[in-house]
C-alpha atoms as a PDB file:
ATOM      1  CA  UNK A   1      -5.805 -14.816   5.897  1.00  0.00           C
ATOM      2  CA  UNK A   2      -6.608 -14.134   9.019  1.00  0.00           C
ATOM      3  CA  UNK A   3      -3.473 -13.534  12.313  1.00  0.00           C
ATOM      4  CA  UNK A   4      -4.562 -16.976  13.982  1.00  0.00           C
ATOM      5  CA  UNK A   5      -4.073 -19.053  10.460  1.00  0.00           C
ATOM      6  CA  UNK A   6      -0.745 -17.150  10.418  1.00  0.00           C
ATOM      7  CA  UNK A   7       2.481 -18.519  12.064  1.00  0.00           C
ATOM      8  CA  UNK A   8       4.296 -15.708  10.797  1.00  0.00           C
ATOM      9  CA  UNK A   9       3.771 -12.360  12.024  1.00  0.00           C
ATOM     10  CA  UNK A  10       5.578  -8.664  10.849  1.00  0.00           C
ATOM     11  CA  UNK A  11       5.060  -6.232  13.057  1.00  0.00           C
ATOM     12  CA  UNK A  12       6.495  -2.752  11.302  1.00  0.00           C
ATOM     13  CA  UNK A  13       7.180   0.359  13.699  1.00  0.00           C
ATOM     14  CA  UNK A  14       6.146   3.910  13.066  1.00  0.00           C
ATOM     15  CA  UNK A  15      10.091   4.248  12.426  1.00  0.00           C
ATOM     16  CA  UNK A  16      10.169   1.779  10.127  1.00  0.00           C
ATOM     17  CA  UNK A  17       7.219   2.396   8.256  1.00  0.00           C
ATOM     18  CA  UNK A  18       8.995   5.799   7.397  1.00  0.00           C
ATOM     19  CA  UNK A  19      11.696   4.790   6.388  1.00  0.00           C
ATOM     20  CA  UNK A  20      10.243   2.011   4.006  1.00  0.00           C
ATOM     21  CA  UNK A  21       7.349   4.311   2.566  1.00  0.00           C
ATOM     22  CA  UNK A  22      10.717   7.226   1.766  1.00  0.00           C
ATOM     23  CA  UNK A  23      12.820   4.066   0.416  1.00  0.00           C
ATOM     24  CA  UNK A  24       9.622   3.664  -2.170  1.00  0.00           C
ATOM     25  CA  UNK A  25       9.757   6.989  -3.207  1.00  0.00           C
ATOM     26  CA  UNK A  26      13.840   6.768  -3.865  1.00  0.00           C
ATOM     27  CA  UNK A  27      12.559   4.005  -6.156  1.00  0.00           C
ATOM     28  CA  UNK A  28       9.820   5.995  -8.034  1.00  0.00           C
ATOM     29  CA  UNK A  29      12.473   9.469  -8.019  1.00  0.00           C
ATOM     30  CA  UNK A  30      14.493   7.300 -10.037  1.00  0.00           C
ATOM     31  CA  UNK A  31      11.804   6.460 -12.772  1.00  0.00           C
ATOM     32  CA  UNK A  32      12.904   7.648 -16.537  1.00  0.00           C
ATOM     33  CA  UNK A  33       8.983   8.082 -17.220  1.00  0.00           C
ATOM     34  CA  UNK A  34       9.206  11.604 -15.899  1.00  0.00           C
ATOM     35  CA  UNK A  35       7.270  13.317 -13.266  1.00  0.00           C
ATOM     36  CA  UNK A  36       3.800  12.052 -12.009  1.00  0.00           C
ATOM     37  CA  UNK A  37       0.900  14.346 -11.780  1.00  0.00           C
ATOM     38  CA  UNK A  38      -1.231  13.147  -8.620  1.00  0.00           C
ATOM     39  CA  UNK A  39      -1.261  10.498  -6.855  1.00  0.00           C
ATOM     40  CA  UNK A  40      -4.187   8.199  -5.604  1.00  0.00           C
ATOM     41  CA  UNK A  41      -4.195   6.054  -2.776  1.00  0.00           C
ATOM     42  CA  UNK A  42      -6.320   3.508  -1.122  1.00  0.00           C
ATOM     43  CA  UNK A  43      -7.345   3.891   1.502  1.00  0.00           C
ATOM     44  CA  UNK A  44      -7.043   3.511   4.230  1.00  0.00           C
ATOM     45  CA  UNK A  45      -3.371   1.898   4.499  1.00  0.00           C
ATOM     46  CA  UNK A  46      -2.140   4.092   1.800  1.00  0.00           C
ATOM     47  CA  UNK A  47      -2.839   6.911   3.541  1.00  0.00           C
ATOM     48  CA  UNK A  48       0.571   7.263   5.050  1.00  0.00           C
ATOM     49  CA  UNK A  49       3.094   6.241   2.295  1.00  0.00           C
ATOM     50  CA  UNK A  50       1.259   8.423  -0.046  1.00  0.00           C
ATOM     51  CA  UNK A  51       1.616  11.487   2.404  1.00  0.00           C
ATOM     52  CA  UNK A  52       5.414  10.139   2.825  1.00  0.00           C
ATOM     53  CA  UNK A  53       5.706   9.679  -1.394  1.00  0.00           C
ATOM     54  CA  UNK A  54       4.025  13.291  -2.152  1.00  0.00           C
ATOM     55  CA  UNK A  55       6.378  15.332   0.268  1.00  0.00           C
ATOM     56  CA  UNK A  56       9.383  13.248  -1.239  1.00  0.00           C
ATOM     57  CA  UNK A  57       8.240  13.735  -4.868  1.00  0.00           C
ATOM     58  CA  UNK A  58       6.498  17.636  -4.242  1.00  0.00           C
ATOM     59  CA  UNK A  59       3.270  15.815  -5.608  1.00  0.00           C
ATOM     60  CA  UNK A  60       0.535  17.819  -4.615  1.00  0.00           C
ATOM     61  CA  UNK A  61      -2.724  16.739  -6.022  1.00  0.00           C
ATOM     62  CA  UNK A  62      -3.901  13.663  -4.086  1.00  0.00           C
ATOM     63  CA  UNK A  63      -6.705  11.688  -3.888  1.00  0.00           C
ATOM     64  CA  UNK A  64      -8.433   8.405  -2.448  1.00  0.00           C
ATOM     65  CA  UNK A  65     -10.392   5.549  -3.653  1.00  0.00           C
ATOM     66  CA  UNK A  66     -12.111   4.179  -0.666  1.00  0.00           C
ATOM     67  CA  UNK A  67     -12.006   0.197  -0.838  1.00  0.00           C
ATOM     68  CA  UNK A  68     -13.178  -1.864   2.188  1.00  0.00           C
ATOM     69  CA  UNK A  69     -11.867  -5.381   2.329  1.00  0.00           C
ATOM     70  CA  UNK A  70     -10.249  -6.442   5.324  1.00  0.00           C
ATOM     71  CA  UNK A  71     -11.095  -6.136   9.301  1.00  0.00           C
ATOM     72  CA  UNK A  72      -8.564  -6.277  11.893  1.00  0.00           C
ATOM     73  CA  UNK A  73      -7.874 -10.021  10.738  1.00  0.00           C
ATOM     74  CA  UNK A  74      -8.651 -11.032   7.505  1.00  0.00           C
ATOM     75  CA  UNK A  75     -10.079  -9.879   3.821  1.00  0.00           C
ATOM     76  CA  UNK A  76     -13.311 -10.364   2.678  1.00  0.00           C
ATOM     77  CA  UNK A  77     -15.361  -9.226  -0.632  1.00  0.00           C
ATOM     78  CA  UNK A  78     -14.207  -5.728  -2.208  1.00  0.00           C
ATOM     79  CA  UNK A  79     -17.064  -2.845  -1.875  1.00  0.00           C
ATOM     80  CA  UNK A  80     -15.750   0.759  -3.174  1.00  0.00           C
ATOM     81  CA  UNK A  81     -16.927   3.603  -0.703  1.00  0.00           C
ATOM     82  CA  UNK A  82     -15.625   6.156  -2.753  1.00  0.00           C
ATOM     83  CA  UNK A  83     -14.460   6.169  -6.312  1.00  0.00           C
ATOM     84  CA  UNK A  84     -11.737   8.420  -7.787  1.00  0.00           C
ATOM     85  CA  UNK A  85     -12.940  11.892  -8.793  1.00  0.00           C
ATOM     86  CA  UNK A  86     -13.206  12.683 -12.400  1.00  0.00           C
ATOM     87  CA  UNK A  87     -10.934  15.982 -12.449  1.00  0.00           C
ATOM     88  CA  UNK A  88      -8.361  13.369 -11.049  1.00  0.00           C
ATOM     89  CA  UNK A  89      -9.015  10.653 -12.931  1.00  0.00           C
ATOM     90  CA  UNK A  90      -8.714  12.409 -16.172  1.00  0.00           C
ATOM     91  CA  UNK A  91      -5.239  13.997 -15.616  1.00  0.00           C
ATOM     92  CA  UNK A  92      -2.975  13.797 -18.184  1.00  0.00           C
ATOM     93  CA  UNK A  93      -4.829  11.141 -20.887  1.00  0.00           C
ATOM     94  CA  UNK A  94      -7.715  10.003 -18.757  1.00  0.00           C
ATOM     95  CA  UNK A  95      -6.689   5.955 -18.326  1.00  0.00           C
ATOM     96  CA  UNK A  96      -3.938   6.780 -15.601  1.00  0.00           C
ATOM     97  CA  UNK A  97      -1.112   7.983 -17.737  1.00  0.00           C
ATOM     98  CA  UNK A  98       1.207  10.320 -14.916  1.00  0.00           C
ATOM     99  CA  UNK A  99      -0.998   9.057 -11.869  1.00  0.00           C
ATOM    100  CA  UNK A 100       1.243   7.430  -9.094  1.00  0.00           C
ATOM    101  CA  UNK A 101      -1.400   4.758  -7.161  1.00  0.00           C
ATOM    102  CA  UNK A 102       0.116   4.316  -3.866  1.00  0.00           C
ATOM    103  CA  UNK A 103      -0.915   1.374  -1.013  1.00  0.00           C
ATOM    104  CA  UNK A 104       0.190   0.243   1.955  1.00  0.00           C
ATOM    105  CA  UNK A 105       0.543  -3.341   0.777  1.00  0.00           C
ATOM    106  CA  UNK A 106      -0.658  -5.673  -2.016  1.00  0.00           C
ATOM    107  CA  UNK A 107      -1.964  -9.245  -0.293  1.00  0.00           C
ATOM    108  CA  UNK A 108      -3.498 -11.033  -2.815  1.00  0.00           C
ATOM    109  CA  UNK A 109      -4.004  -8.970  -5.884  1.00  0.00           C
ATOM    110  CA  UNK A 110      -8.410  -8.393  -5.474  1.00  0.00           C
ATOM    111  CA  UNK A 111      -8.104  -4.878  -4.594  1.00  0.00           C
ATOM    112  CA  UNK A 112      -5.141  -3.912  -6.825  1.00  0.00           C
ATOM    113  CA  UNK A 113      -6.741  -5.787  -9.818  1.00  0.00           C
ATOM    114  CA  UNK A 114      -9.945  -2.969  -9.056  1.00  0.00           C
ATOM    115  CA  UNK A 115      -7.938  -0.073  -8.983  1.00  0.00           C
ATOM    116  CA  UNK A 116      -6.090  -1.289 -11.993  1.00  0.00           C
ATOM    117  CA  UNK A 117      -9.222  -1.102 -13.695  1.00  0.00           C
ATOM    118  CA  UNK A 118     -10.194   2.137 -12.703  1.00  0.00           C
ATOM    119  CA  UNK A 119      -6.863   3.543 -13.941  1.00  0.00           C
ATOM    120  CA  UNK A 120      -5.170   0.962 -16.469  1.00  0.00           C
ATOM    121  CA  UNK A 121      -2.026   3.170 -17.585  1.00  0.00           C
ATOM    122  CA  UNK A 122      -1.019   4.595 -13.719  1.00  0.00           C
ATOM    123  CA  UNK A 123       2.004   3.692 -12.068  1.00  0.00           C
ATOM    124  CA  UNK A 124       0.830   1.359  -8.946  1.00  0.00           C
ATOM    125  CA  UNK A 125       3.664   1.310  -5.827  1.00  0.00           C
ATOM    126  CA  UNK A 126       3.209  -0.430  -2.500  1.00  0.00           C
ATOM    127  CA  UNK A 127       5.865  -0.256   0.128  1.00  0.00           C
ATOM    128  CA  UNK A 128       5.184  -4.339   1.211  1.00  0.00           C
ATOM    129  CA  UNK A 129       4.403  -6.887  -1.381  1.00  0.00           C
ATOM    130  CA  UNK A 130       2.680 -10.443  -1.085  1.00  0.00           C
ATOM    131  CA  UNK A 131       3.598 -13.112  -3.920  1.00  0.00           C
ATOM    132  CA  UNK A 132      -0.166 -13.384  -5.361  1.00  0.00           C
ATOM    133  CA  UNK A 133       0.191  -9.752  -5.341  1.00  0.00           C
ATOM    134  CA  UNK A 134       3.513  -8.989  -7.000  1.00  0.00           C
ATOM    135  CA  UNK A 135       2.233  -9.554 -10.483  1.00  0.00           C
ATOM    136  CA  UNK A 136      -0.346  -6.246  -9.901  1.00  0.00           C
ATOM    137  CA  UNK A 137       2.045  -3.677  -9.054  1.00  0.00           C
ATOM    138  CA  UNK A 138       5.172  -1.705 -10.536  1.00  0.00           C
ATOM    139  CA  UNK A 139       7.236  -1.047  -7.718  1.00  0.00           C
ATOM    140  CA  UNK A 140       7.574  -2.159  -4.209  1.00  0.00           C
ATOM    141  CA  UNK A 141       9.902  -2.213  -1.749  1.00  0.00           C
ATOM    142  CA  UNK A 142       9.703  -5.322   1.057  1.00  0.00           C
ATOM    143  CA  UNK A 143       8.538  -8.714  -0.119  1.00  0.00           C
ATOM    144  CA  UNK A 144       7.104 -10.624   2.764  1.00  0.00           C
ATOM    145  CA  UNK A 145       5.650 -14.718   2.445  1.00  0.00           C
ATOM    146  CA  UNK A 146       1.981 -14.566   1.382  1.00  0.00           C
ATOM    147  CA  UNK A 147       1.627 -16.440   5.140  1.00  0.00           C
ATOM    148  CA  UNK A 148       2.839 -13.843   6.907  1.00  0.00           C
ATOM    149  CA  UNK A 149       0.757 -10.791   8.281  1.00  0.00           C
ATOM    150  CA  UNK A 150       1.540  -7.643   8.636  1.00  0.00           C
ATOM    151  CA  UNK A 151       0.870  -5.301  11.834  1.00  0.00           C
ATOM    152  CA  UNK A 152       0.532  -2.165  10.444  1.00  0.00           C
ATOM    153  CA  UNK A 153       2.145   0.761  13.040  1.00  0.00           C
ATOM    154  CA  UNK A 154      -1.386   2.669  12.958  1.00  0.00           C
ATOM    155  CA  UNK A 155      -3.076  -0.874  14.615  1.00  0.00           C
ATOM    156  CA  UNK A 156      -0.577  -1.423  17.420  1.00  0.00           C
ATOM    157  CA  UNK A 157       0.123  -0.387  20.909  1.00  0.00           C
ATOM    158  CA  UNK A 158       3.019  -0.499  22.759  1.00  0.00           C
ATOM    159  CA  UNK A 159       3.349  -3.690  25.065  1.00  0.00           C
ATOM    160  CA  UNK A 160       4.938  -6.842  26.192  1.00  0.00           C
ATOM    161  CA  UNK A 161       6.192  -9.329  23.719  1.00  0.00           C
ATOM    162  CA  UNK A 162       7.258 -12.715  25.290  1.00  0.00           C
ATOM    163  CA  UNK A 163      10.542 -14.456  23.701  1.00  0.00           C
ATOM    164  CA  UNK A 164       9.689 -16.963  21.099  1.00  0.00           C
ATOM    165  CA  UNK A 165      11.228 -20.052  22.908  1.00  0.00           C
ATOM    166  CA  UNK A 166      10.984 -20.303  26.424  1.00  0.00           C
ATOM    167  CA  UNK A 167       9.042 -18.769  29.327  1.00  0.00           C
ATOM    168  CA  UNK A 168      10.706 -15.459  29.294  1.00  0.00           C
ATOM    169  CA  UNK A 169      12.303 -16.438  32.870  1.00  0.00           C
END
């Protein structure tokens, strides 16, 4: 999806962002499953909720899984830069098992599905979820329409924003 084909934009403030990404780890605090063991992220939009989830959770080992998909306006085929390392990947039983996967966002499921695969029994949290990409993950906290994009804090500037209706007059 790219911004144009959009009519419905989200545009999510540094502020914000914090504040949703420590709301997601409230969520995963409360988990009966005990304590996780590392965390993986994708990057690079989970970058920040996973630095936000690991001080919030004292989760210390971290690592990345470097998936490209999207540019600045749409998604396009999956290639993995990086795969997880094996000293991570084979914490606790070796299929996931106490691994907390945290991403910015879950769109349409593709790169979720991947990482699923990679690490079947892990716990997978975004802090914004897309319909087609609801079914992938465990927790989440926003829901947003699957025609709606997201402006991540990390790929905006400050600037003028005319009113919706009317010339701004």
């Amino acid at each position: 999806m790219t911004d144009e084909a959009s009519p419905k934009s989200f545009p999510v403030s540094w502020d914000q962002f914090h504040r949703d990404a420590r709301a997601l780890a409230w969520r995963l605090s409360d988990r009966k499953e005990g304590d996780f063991k590392a965390i993986v992220t994708i990057t690079r939009g989970g970058l920040v909720p996973a630095a936000i989830v690991a001080r919030e959770l004292e989760i210390r080992l971290i690592e990345t899984v470097c998936i490209a998909s999207y540019d600045h306006q749409s998604q396009g085929e999956l290639d993995v830069l990086k795969t997880i390392s094996e000293d991570v990947a084979n914490v606790g039983s070796g299929d996931g098992e106490g691994i907390l996967i945290v991403d910015d966002l879950v769109d349409t499921g593709k790169t979720a599905k991947l990482v699923r695969g990679m690490l079947p029994k892990a716990h997978f949290a975004t802090v914004y979820a897309k319909p087609m990409g609801v079914p992938r993950v465990d927790t989440f906290v926003t829901e947003v329409s699957q025609d709606t994009w997201i402006f991540f804090p990390w790929d905006m500037e400050l600037q003028f924003a005319p009113p919706l209706r009317g010339s701004g007059d």
